[in-house]
PDB file of N, CA and C in Angstrom:
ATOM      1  N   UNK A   1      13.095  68.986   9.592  1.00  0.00           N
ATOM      2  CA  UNK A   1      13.758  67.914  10.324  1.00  0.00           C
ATOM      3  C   UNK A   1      12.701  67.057  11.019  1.00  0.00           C
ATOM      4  N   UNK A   2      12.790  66.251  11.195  1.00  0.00           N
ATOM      5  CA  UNK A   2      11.903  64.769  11.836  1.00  0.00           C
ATOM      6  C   UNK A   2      12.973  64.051  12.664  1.00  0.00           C
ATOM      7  N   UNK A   3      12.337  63.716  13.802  1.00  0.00           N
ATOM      8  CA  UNK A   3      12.719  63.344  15.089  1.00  0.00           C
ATOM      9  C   UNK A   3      11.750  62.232  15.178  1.00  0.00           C
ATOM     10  N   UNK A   4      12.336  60.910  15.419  1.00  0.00           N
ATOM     11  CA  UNK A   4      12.216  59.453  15.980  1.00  0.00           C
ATOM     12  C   UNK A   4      11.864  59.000  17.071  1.00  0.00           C
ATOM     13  N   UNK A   5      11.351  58.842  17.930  1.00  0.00           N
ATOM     14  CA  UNK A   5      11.301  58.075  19.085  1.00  0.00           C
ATOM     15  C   UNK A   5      10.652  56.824  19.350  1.00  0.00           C
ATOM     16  N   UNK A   6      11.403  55.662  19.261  1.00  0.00           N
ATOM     17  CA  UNK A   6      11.008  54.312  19.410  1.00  0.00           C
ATOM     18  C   UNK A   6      10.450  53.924  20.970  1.00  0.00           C
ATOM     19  N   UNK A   7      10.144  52.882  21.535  1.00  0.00           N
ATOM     20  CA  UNK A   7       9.693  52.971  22.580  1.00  0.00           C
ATOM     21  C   UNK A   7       8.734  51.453  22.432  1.00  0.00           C
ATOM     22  N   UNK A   8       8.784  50.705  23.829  1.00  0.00           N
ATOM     23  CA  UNK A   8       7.982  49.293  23.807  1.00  0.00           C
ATOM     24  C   UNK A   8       9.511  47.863  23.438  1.00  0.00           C
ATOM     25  N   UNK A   9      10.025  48.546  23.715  1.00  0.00           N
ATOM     26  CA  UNK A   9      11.320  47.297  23.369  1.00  0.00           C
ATOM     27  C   UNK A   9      11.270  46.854  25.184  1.00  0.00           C
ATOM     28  N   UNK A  10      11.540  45.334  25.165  1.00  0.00           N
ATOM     29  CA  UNK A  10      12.074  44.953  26.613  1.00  0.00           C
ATOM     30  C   UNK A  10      12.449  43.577  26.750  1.00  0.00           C
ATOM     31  N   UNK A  11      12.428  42.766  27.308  1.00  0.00           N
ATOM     32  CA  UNK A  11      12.859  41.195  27.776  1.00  0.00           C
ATOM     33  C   UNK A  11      11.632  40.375  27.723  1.00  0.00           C
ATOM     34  N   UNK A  12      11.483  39.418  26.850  1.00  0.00           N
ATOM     35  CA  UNK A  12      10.172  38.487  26.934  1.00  0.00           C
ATOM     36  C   UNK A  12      10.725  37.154  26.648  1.00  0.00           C
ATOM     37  N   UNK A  13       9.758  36.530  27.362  1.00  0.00           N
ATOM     38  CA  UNK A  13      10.675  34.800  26.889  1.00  0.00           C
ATOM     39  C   UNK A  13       9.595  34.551  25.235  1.00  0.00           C
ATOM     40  N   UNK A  14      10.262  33.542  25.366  1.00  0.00           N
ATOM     41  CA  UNK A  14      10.100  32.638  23.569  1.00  0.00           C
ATOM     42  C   UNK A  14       8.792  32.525  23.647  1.00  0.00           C
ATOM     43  N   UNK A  15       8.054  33.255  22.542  1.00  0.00           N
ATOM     44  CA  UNK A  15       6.284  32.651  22.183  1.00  0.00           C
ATOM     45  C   UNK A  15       5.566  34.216  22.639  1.00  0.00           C
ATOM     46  N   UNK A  16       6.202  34.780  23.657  1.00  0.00           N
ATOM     47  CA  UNK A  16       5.501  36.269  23.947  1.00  0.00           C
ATOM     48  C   UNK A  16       5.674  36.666  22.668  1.00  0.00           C
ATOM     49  N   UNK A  17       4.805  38.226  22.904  1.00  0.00           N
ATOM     50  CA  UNK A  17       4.814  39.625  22.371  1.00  0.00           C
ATOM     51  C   UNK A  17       5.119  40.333  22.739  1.00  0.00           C
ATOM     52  N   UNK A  18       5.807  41.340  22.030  1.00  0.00           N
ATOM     53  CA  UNK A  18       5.970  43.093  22.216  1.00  0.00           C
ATOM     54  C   UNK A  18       5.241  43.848  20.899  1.00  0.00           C
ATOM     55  N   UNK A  19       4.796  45.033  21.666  1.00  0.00           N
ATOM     56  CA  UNK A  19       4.581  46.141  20.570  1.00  0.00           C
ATOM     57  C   UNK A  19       5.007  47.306  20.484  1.00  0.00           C
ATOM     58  N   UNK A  20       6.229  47.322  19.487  1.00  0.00           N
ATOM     59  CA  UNK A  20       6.910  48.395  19.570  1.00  0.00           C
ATOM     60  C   UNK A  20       6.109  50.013  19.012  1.00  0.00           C
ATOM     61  N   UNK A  21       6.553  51.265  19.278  1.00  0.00           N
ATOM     62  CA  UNK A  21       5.986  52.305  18.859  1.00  0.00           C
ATOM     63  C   UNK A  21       7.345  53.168  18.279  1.00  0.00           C
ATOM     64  N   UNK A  22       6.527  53.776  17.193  1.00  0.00           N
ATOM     65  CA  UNK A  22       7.834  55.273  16.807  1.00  0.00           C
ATOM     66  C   UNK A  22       6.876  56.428  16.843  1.00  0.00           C
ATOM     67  N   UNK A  23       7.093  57.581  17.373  1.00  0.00           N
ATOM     68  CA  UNK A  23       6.786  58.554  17.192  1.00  0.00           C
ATOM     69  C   UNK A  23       7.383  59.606  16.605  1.00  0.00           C
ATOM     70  N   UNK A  24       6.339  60.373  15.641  1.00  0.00           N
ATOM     71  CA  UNK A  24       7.231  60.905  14.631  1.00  0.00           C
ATOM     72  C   UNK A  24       7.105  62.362  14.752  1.00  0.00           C
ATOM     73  N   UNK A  25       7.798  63.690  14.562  1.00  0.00           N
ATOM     74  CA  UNK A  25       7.674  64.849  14.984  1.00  0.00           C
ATOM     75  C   UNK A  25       7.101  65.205  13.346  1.00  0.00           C
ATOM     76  N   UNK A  26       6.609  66.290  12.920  1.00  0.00           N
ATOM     77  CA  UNK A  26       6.662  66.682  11.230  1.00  0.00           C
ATOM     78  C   UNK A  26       5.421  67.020  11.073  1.00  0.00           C
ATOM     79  N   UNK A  27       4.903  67.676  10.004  1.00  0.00           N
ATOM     80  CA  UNK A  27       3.548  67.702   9.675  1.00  0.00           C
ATOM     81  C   UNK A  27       3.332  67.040   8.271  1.00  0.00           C
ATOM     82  N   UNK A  28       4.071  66.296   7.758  1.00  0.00           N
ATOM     83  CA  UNK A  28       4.203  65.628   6.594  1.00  0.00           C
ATOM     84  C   UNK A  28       4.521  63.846   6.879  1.00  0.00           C
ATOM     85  N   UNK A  29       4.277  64.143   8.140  1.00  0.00           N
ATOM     86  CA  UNK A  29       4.544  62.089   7.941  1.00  0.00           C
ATOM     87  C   UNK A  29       3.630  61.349   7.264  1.00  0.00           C
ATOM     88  N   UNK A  30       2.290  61.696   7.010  1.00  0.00           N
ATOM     89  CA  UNK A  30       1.642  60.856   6.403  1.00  0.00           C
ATOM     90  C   UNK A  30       1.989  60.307   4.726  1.00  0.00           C
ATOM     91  N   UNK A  31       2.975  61.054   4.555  1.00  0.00           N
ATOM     92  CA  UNK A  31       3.466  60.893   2.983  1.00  0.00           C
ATOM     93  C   UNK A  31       4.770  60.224   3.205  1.00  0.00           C
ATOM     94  N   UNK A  32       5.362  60.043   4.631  1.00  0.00           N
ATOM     95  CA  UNK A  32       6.820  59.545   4.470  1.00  0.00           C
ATOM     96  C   UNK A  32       6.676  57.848   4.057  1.00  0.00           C
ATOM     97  N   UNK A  33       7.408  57.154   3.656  1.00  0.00           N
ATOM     98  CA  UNK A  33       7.562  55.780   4.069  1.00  0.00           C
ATOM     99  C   UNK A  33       8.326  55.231   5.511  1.00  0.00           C
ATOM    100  N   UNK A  34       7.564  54.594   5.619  1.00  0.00           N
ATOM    101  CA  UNK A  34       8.110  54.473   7.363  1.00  0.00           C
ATOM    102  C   UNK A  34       9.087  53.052   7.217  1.00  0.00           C
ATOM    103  N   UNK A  35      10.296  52.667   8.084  1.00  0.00           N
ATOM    104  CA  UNK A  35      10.358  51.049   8.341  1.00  0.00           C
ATOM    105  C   UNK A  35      10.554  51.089   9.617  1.00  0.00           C
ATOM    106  N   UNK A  36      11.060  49.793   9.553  1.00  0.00           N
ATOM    107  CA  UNK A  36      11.436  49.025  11.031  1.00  0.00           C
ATOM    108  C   UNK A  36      12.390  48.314  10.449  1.00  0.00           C
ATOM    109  N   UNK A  37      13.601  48.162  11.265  1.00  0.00           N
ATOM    110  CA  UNK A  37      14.571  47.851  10.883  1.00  0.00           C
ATOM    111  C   UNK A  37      15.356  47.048  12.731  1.00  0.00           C
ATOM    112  N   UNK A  38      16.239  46.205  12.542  1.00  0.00           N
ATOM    113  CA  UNK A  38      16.639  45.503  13.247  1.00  0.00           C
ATOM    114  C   UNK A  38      18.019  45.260  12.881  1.00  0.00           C
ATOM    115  N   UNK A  39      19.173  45.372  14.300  1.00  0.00           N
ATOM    116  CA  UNK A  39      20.627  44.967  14.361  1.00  0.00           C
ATOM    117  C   UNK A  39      20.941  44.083  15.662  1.00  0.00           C
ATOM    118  N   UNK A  40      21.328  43.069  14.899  1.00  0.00           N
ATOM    119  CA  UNK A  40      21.411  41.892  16.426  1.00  0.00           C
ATOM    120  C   UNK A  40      23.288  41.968  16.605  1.00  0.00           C
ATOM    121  N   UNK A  41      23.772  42.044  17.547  1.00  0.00           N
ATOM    122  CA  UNK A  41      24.977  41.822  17.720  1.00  0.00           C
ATOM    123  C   UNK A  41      25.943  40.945  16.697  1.00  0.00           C
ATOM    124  N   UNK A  42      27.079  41.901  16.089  1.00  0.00           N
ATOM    125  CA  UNK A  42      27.775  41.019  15.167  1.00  0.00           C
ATOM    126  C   UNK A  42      27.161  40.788  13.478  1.00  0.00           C
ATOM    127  N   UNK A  43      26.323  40.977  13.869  1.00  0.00           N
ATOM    128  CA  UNK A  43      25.305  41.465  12.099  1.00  0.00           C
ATOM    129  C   UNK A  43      24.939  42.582  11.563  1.00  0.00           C
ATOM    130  N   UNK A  44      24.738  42.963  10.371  1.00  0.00           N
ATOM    131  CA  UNK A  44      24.192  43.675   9.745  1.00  0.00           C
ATOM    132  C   UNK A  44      22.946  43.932   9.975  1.00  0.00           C
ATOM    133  N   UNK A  45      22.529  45.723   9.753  1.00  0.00           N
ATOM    134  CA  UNK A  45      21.487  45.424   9.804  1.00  0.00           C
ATOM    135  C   UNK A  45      20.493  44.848   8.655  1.00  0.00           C
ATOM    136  N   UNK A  46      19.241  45.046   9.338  1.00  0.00           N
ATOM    137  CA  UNK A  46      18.298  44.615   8.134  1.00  0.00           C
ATOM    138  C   UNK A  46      16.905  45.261   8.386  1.00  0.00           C
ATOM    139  N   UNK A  47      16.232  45.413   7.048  1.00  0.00           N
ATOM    140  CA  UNK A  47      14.934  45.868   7.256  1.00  0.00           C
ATOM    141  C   UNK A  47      14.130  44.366   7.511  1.00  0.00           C
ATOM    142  N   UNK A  48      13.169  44.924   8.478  1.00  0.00           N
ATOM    143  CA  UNK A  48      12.297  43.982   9.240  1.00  0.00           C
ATOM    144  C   UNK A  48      11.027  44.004   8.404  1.00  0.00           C
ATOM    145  N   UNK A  49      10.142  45.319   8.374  1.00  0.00           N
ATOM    146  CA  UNK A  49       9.158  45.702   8.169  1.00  0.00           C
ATOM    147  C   UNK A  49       9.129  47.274   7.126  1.00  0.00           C
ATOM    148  N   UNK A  50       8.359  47.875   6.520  1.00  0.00           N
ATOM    149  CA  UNK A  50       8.169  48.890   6.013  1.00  0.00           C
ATOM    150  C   UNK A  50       6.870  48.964   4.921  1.00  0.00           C
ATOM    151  N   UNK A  51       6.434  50.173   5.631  1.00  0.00           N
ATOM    152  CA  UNK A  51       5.285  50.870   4.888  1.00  0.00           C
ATOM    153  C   UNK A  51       5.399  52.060   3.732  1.00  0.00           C
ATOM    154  N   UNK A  52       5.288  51.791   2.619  1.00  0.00           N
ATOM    155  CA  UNK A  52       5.236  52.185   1.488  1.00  0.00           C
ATOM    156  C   UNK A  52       4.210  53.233   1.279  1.00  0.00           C
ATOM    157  N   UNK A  53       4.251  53.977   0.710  1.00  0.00           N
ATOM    158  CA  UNK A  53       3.461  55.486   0.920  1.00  0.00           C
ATOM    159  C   UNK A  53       3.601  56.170  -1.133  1.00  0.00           C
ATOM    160  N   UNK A  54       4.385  55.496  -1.857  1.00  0.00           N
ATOM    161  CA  UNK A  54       4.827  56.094  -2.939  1.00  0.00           C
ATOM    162  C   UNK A  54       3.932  55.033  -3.848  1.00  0.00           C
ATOM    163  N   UNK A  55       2.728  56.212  -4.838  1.00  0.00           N
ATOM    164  CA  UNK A  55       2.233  54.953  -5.632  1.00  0.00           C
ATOM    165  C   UNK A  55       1.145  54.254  -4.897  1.00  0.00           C
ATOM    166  N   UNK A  56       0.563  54.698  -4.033  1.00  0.00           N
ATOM    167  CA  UNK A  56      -0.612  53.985  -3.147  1.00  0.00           C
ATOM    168  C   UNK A  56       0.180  53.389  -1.981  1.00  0.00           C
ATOM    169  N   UNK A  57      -0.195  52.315  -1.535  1.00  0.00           N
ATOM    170  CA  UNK A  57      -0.107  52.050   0.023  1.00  0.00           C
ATOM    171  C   UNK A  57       0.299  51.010  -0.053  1.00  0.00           C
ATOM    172  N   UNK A  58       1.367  50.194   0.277  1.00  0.00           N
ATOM    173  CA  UNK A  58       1.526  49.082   1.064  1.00  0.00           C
ATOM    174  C   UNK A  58       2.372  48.526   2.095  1.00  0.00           C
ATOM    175  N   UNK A  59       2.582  47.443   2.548  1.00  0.00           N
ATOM    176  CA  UNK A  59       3.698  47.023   3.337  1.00  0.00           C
ATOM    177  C   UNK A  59       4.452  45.425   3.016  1.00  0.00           C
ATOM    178  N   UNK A  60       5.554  45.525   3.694  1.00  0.00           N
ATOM    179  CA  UNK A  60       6.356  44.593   3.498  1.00  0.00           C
ATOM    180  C   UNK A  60       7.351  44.402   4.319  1.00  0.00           C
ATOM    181  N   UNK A  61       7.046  42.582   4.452  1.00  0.00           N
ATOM    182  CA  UNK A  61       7.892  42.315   5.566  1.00  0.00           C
ATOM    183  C   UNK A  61       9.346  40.955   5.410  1.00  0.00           C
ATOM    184  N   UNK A  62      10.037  41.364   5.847  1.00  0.00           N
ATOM    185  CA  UNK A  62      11.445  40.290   5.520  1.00  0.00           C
ATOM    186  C   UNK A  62      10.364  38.605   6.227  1.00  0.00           C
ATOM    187  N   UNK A  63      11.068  37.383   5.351  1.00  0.00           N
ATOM    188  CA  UNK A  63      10.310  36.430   5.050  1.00  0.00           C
ATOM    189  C   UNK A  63      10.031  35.678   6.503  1.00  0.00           C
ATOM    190  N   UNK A  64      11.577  36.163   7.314  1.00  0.00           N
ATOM    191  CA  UNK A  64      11.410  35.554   8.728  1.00  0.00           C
ATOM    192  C   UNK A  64      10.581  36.026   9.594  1.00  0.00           C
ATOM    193  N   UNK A  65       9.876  37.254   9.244  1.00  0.00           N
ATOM    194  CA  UNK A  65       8.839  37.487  10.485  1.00  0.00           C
ATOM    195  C   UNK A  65       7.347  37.454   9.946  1.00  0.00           C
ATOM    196  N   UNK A  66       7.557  37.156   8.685  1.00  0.00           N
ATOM    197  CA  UNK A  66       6.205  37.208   7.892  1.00  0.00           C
ATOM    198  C   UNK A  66       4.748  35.976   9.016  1.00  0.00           C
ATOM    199  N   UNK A  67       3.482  36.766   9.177  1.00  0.00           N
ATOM    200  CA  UNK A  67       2.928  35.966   9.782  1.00  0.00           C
ATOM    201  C   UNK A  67       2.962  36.204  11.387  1.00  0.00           C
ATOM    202  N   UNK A  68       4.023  36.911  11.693  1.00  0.00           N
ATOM    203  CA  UNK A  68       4.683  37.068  13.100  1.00  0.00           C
ATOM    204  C   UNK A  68       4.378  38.502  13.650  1.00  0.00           C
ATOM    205  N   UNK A  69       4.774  39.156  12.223  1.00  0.00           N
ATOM    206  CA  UNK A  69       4.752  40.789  13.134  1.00  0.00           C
ATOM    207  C   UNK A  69       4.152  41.381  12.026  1.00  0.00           C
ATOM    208  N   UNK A  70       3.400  42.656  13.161  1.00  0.00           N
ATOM    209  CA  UNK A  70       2.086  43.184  11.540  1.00  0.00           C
ATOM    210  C   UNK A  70       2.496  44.607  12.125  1.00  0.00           C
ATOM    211  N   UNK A  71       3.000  45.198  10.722  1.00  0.00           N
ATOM    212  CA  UNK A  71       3.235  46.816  10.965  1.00  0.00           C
ATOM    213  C   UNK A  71       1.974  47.624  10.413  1.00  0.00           C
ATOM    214  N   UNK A  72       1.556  48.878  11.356  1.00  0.00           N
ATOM    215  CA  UNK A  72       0.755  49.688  11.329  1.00  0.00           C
ATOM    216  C   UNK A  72       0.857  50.949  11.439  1.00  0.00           C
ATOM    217  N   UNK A  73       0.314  52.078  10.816  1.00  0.00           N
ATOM    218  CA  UNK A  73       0.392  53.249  11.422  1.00  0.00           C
ATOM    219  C   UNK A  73      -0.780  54.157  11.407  1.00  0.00           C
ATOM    220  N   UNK A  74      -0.440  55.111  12.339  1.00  0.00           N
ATOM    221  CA  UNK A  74      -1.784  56.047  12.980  1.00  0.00           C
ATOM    222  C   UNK A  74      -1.505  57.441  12.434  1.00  0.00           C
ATOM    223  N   UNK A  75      -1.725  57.979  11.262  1.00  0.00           N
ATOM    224  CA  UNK A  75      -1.113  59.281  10.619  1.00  0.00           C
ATOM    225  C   UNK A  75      -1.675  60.404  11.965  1.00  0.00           C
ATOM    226  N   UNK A  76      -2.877  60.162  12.290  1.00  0.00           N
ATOM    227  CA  UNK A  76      -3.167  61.349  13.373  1.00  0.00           C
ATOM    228  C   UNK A  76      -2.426  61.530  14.289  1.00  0.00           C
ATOM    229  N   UNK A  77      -1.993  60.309  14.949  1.00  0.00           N
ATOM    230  CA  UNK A  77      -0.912  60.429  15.981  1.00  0.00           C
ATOM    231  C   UNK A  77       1.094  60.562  15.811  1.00  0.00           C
ATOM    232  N   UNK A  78       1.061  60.410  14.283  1.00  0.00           N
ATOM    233  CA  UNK A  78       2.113  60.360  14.155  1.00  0.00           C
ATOM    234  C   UNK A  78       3.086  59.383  14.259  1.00  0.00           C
ATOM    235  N   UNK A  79       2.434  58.273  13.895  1.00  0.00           N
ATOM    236  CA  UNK A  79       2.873  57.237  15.119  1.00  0.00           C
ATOM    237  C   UNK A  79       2.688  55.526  13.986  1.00  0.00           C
ATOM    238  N   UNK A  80       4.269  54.920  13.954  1.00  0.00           N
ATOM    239  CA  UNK A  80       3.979  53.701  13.616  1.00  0.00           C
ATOM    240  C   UNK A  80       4.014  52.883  14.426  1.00  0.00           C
ATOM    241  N   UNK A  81       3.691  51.424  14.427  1.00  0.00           N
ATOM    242  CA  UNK A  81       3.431  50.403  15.519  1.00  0.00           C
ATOM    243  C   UNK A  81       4.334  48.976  14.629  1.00  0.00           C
ATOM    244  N   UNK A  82       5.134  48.526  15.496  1.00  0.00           N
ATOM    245  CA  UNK A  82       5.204  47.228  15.290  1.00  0.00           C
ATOM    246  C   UNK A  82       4.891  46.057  15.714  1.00  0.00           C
ATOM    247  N   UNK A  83       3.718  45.080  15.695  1.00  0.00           N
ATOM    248  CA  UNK A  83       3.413  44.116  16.586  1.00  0.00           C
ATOM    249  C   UNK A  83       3.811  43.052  16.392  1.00  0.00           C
ATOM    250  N   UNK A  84       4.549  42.469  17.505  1.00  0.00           N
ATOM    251  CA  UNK A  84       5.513  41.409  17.420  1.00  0.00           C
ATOM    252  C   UNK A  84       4.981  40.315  18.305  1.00  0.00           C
ATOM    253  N   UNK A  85       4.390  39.340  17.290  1.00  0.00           N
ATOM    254  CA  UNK A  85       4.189  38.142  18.160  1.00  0.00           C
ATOM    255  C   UNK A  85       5.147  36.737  17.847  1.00  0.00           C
ATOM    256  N   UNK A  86       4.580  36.035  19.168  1.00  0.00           N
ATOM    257  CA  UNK A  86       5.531  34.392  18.843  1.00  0.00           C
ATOM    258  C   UNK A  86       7.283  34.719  18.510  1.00  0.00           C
ATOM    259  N   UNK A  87       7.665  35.738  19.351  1.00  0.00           N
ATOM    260  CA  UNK A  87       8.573  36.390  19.410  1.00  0.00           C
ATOM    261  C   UNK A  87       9.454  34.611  19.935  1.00  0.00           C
ATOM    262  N   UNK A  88      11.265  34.930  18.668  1.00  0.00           N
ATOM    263  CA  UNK A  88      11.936  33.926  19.229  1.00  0.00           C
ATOM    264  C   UNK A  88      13.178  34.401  19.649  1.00  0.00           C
ATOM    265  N   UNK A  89      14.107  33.370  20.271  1.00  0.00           N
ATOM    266  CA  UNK A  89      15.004  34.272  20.477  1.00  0.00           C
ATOM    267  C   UNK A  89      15.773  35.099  19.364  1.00  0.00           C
ATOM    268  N   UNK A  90      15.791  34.494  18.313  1.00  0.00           N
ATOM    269  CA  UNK A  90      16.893  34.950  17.054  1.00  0.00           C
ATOM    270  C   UNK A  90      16.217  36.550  16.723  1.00  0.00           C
ATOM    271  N   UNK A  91      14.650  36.432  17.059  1.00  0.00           N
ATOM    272  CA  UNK A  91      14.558  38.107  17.136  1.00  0.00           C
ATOM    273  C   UNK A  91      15.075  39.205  18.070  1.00  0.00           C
ATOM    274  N   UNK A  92      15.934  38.896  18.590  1.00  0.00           N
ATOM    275  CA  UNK A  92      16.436  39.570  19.741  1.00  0.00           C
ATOM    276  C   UNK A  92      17.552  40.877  18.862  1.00  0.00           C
ATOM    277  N   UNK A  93      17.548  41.656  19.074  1.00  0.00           N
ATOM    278  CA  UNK A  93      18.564  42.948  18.765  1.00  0.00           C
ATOM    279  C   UNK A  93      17.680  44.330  18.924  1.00  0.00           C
ATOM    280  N   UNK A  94      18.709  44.967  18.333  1.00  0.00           N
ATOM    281  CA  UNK A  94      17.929  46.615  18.680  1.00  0.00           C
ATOM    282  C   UNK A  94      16.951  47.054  17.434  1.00  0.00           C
ATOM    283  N   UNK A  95      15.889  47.389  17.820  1.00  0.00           N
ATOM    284  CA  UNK A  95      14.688  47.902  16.505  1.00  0.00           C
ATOM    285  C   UNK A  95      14.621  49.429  16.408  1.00  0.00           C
ATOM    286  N   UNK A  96      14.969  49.704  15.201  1.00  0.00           N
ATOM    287  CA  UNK A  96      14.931  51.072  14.994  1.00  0.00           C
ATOM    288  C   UNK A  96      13.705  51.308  13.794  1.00  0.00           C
ATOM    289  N   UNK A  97      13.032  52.507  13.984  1.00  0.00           N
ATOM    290  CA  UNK A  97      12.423  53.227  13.025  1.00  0.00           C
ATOM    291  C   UNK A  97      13.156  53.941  12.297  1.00  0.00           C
ATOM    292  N   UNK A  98      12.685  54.379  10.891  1.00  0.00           N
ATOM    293  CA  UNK A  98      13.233  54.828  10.288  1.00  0.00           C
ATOM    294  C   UNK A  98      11.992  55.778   9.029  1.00  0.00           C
ATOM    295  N   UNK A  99      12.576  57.193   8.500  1.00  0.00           N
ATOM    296  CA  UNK A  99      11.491  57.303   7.721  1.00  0.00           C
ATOM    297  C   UNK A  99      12.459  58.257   6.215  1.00  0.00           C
ATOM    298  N   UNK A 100      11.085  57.818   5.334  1.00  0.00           N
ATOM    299  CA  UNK A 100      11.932  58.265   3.938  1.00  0.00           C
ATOM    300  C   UNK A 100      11.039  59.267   3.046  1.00  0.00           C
ATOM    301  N   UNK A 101      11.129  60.849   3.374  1.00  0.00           N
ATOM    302  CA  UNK A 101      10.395  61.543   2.894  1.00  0.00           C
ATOM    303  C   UNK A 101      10.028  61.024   1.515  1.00  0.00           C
ATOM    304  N   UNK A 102      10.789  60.292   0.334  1.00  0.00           N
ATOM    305  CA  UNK A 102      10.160  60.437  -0.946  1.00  0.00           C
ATOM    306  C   UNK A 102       8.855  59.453  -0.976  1.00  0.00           C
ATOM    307  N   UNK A 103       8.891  58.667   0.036  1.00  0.00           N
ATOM    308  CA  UNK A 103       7.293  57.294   0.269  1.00  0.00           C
ATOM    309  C   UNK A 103       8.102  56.304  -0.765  1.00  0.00           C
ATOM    310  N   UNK A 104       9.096  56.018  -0.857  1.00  0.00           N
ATOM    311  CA  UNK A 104       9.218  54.365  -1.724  1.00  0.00           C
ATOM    312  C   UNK A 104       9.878  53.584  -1.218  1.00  0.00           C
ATOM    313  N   UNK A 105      10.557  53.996   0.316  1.00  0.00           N
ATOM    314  CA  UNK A 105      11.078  53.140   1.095  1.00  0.00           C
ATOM    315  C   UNK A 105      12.534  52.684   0.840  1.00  0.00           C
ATOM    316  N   UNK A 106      12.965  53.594  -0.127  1.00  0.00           N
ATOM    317  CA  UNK A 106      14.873  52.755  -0.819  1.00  0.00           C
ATOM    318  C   UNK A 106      15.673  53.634   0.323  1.00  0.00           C
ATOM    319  N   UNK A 107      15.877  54.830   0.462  1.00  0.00           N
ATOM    320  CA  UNK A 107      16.444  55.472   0.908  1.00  0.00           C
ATOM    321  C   UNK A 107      15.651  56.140   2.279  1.00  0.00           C
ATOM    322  N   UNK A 108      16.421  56.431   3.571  1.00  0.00           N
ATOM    323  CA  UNK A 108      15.806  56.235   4.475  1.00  0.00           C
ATOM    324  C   UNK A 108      16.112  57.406   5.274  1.00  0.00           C
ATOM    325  N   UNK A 109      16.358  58.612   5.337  1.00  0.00           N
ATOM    326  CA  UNK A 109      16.535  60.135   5.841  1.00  0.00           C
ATOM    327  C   UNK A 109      16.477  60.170   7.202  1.00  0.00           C
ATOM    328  N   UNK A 110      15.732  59.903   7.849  1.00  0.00           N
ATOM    329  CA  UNK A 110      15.997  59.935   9.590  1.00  0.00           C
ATOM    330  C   UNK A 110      15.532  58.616  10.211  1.00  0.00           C
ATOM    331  N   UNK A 111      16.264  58.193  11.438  1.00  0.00           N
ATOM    332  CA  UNK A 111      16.547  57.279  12.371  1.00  0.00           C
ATOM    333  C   UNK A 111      16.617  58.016  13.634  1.00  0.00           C
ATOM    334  N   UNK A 112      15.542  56.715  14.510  1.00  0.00           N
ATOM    335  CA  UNK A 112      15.371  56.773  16.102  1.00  0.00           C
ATOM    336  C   UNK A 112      16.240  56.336  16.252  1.00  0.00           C
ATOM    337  N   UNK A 113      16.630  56.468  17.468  1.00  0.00           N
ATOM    338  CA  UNK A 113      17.566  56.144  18.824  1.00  0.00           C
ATOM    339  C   UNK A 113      17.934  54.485  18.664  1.00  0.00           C
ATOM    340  N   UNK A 114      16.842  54.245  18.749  1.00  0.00           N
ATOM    341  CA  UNK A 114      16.529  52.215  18.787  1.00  0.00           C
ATOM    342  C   UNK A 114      15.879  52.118  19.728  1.00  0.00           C
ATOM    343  N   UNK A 115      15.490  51.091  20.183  1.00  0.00           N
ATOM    344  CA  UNK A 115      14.587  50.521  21.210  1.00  0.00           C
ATOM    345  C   UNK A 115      15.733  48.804  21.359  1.00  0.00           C
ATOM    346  N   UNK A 116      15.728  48.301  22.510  1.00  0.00           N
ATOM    347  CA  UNK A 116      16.337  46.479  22.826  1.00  0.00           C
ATOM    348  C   UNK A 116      15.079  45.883  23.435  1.00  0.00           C
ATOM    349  N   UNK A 117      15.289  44.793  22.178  1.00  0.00           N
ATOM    350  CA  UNK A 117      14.098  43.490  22.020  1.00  0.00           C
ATOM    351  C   UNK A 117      15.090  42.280  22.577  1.00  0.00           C
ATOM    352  N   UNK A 118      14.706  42.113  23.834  1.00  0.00           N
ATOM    353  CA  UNK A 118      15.268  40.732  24.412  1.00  0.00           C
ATOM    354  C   UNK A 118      14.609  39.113  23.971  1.00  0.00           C
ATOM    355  N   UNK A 119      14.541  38.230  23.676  1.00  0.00           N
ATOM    356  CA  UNK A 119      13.839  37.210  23.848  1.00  0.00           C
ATOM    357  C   UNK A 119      14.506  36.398  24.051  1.00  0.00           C
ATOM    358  N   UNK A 120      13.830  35.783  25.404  1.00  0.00           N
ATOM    359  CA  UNK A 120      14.598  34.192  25.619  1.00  0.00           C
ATOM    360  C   UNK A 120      14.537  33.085  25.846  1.00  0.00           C
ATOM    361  N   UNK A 121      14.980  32.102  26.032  1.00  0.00           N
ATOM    362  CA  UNK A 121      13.885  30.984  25.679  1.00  0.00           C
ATOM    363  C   UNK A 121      14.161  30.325  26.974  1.00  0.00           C
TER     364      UNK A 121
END
């Protein structure tokens, strides 16, 4: 079992940053695929960000934050990062981590709590 904990969500006006964190419990995260994922009131969610682990390494980010927010992770610490700059308001909702033991990122096995990303202008 793997346990989530998001953390770094809060209230920033329009043009700030946040940097969100997940911490991951397991001795196998370095093989999971990790995302970041986002639900704004009244919408669906959606994947934001995600790191690919199946097949070599990469990441990928939905087109609206491309340029904006750069996902990272620290296998020693267990730990992914989301850095969110030039934050607007329409990024505002709850950011959840998420991770997918097989590393290809389709299917997604455990979810944090969430973290709330305010922005306002």
């Amino acid at each position: 079992q793997v346990q989530l904990v998001e953390s770094g969500g809060g209230l920033v006006q329009a043009g700030g940053s946040l940097n969100l964190s997940c911490a991951a419990s397991g001795r196998t995260f370095s093989s999971y695929a990790m995302g970041w994922f986002r639900q704004a009131p009244g919408k669906e969610r959606e994947l934001v960000a995600a790191h690919i682990t199946f097949s070599g390494s990469s990441t990928v980010y939905v087109n609206s934050v491309k340029g904006r927010f750069t996902m990272s992770r620290n296998n020693a610490k267990n730990t992914v990062y989301l850095q969110m700059n030039s934050l607007k308001p329409e990024d505002t909702a709850i950011y959840y981590c998420a991770a997918d033991r097989l590393g290809m990122g389709h299917e997604y096995d455990y979810w944090g709590q969430g973290t709330q990303v305010t922005v306002y202008s």
